[in-house]
C-alpha atoms as a PDB file:
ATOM      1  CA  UNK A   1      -9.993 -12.409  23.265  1.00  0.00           C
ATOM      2  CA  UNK A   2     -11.171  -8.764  23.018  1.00  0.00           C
ATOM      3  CA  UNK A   3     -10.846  -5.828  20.970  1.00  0.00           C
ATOM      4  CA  UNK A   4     -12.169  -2.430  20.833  1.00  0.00           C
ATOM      5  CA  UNK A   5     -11.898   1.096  19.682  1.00  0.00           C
ATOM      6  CA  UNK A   6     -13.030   4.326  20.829  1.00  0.00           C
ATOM      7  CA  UNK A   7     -14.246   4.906  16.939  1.00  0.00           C
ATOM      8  CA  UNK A   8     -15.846   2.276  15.022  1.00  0.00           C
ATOM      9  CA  UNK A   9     -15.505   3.621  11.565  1.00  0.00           C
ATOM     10  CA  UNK A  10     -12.779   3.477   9.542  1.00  0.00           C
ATOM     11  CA  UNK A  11     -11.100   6.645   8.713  1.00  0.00           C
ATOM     12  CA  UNK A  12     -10.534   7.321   4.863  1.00  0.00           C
ATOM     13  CA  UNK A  13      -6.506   7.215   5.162  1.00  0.00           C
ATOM     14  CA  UNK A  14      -5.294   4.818   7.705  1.00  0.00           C
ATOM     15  CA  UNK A  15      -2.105   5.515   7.211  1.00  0.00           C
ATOM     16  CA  UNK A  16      -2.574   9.018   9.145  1.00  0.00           C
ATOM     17  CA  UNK A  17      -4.648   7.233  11.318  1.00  0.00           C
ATOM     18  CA  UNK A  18      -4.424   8.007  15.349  1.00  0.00           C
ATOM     19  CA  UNK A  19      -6.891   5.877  16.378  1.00  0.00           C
ATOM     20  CA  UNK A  20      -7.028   4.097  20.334  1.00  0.00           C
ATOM     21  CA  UNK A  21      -6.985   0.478  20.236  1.00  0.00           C
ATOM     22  CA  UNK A  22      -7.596  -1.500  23.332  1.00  0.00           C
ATOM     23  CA  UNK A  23      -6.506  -5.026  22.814  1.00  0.00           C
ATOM     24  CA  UNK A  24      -6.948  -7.911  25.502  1.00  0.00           C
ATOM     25  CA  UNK A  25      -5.122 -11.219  24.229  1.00  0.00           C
ATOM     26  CA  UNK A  26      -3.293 -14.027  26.093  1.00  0.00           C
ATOM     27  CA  UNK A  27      -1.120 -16.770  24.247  1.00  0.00           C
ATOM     28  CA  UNK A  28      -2.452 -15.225  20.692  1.00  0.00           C
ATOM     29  CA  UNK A  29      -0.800 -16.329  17.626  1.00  0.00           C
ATOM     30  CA  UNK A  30       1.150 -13.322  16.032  1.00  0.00           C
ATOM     31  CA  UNK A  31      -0.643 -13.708  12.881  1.00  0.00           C
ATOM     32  CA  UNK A  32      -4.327 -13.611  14.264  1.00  0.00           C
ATOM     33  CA  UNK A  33      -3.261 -10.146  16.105  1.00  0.00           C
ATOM     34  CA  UNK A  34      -1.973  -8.605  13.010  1.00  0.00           C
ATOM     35  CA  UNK A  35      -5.415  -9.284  11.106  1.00  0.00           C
ATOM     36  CA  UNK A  36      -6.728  -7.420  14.022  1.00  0.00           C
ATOM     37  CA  UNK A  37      -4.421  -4.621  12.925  1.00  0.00           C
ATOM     38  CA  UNK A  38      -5.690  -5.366   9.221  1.00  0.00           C
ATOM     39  CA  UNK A  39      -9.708  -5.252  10.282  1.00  0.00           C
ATOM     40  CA  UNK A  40      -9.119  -2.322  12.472  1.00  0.00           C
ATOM     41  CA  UNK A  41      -7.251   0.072  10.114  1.00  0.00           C
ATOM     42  CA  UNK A  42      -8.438  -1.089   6.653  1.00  0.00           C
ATOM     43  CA  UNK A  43      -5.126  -1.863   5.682  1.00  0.00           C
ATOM     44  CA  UNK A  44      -4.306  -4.968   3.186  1.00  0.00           C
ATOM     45  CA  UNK A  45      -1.775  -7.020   5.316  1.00  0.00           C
ATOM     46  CA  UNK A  46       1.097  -9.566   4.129  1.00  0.00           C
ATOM     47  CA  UNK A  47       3.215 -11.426   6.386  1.00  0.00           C
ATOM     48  CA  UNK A  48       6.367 -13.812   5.731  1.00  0.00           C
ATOM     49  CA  UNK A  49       6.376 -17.154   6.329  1.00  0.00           C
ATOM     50  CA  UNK A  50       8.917 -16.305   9.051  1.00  0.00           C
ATOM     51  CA  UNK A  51       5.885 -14.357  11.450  1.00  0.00           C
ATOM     52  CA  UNK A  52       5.171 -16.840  14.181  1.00  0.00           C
ATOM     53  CA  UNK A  53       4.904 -17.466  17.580  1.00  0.00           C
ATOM     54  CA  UNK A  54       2.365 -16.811  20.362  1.00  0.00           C
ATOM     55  CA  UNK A  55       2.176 -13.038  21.834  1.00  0.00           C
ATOM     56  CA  UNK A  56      -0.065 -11.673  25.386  1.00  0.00           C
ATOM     57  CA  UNK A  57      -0.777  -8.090  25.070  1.00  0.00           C
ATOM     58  CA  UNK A  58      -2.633  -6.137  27.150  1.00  0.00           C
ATOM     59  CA  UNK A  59      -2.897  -2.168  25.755  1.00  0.00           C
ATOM     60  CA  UNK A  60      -5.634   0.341  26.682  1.00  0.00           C
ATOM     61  CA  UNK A  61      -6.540   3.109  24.133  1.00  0.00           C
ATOM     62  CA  UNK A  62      -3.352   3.013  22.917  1.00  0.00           C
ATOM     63  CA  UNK A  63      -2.972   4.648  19.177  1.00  0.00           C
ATOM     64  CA  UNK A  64      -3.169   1.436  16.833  1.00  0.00           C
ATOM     65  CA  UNK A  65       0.452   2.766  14.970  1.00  0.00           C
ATOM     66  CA  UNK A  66       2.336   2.547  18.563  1.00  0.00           C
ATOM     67  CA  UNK A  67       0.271  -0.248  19.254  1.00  0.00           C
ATOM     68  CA  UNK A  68       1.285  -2.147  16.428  1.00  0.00           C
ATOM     69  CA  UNK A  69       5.065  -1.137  17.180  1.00  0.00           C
ATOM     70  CA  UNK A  70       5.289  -2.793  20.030  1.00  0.00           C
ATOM     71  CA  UNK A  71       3.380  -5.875  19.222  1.00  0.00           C
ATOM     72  CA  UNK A  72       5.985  -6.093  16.153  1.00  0.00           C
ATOM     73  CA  UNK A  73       9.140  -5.251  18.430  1.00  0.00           C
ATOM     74  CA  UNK A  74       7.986  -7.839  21.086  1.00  0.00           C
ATOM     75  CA  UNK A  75       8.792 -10.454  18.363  1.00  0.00           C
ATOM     76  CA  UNK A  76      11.602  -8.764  16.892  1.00  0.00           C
ATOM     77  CA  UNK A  77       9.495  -8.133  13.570  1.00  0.00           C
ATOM     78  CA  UNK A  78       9.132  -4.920  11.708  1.00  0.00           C
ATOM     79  CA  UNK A  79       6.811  -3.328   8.822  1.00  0.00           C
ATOM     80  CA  UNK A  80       7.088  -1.484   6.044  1.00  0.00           C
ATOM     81  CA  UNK A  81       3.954   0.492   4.307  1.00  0.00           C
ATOM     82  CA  UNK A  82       3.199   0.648   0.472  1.00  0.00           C
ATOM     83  CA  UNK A  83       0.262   2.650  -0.360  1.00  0.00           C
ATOM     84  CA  UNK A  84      -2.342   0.802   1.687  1.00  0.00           C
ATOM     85  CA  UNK A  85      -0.403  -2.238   2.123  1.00  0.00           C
ATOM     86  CA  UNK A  86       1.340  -3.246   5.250  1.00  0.00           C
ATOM     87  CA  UNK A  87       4.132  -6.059   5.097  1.00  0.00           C
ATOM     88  CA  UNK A  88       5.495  -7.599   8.173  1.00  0.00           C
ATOM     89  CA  UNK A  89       8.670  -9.632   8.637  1.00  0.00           C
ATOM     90  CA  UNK A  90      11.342 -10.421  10.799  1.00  0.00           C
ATOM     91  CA  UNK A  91      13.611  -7.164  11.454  1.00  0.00           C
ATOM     92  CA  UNK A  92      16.647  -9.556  10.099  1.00  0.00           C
ATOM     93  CA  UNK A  93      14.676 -10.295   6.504  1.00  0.00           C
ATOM     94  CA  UNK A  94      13.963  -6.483   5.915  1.00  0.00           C
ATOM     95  CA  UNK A  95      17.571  -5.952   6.284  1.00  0.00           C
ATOM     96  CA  UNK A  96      18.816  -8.955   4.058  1.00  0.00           C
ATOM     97  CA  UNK A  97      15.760  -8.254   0.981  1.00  0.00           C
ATOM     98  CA  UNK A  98      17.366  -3.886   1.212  1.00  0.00           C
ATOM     99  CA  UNK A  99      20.778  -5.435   0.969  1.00  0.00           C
ATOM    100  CA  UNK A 100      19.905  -7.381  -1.580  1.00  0.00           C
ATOM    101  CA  UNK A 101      18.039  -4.523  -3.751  1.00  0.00           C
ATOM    102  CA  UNK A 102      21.105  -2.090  -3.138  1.00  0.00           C
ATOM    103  CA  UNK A 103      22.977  -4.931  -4.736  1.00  0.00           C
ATOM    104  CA  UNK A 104      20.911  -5.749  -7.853  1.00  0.00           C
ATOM    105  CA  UNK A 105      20.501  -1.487  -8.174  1.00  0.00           C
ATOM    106  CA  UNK A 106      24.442  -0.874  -8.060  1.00  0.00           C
ATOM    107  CA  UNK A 107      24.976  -4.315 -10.264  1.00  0.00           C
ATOM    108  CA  UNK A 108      22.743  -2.937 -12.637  1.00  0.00           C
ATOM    109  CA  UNK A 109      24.390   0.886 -13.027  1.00  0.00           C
ATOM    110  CA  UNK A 110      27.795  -0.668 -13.309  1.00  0.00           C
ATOM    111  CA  UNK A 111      26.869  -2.370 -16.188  1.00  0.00           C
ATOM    112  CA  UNK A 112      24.144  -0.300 -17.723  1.00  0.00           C
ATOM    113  CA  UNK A 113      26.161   2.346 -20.397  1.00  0.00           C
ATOM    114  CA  UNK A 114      26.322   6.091 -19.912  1.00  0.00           C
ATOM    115  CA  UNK A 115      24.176   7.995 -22.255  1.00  0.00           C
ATOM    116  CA  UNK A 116      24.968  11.411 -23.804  1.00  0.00           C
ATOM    117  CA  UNK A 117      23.798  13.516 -26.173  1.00  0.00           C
ATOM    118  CA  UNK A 118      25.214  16.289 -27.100  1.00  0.00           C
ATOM    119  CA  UNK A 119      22.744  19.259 -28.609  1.00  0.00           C
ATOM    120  CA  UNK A 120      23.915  22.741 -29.668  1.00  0.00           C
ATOM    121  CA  UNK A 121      21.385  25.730 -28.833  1.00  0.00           C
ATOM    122  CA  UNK A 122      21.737  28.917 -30.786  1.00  0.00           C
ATOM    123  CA  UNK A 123      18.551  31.739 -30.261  1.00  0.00           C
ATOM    124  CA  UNK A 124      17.275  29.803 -26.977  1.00  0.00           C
ATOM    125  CA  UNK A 125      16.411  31.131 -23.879  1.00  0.00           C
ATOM    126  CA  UNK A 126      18.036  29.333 -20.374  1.00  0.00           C
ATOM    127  CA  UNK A 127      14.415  29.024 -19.169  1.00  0.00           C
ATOM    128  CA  UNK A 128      13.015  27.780 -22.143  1.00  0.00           C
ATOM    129  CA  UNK A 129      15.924  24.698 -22.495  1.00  0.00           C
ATOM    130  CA  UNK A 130      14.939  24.432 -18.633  1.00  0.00           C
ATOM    131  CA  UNK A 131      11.422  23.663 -18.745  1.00  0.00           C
ATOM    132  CA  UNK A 132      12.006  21.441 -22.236  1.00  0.00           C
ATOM    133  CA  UNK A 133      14.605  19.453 -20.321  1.00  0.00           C
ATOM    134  CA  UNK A 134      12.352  18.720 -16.770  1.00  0.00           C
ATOM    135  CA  UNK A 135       9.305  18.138 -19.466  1.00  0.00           C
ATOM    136  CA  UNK A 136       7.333  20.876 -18.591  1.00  0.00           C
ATOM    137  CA  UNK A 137       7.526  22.150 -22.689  1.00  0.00           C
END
């Protein structure tokens, strides 16, 4: 098992992050590889129960974001990045748990009430009632 990088310390936003990788594994389990990913980039990680199985890479200073691409796509997993957290689950789960969220937000407007109000302006200036209205007033 081996791992290395070109540049040892961590750059202050991962998530713009370019940095080579160089990873050497054979028969690795997929979770031990992505908290290679994790150590190298700084990133908090979470993974589904669903991320298993063994992986062999073999990637010379490769940039760790393309790197980690096509560790995930050789197990038909995918990520998603929140701030400086990185979730990983199968491709199939990410598209069931958006489904489901479009559901519960369109469940929700059809049943939440339309609000109005109804104000009448006399004396005010359209830029004025414009900056009141987006809150800059």
């Amino acid at each position: 098992m081996e791992v290395s990088a070109l540049k040892s310390d961590p750059a202050p936003n991962p998530l713009d992050d370019q940095r080579p990788i160089s990873l050497n594994f054979q028969n690795v389990e997929i979770s031990t590889l992505l908290q290679v990913f994790a150590e190298f980039t700084g990133l908090n990680l979470v993974a589904t129960d669903s991320v298993k199985g063994q992986v062999t890479v073999r990637l010379t200073d490769v940039p760790w974001p393309q790197a980690l691409q096509i560790v995930l796509q050789s197990k038909g997993l995918a990520s998603r990045q929140d701030g400086r957290v990185l979730w990983v689950a199968p491709q199939g789960e990410w598209a069931q748990r958006e489904k489901m969220r479009l559901d519960a937000q369109a469940a929700l407007e059809a049943v939440s009430p339309v609000q109005m109000l109804s104000v009448r302006l006399q004396y005010a200036r359209a830029t004025d009632v414009a900056q009141r209205l987006q809150g800059a007033g």
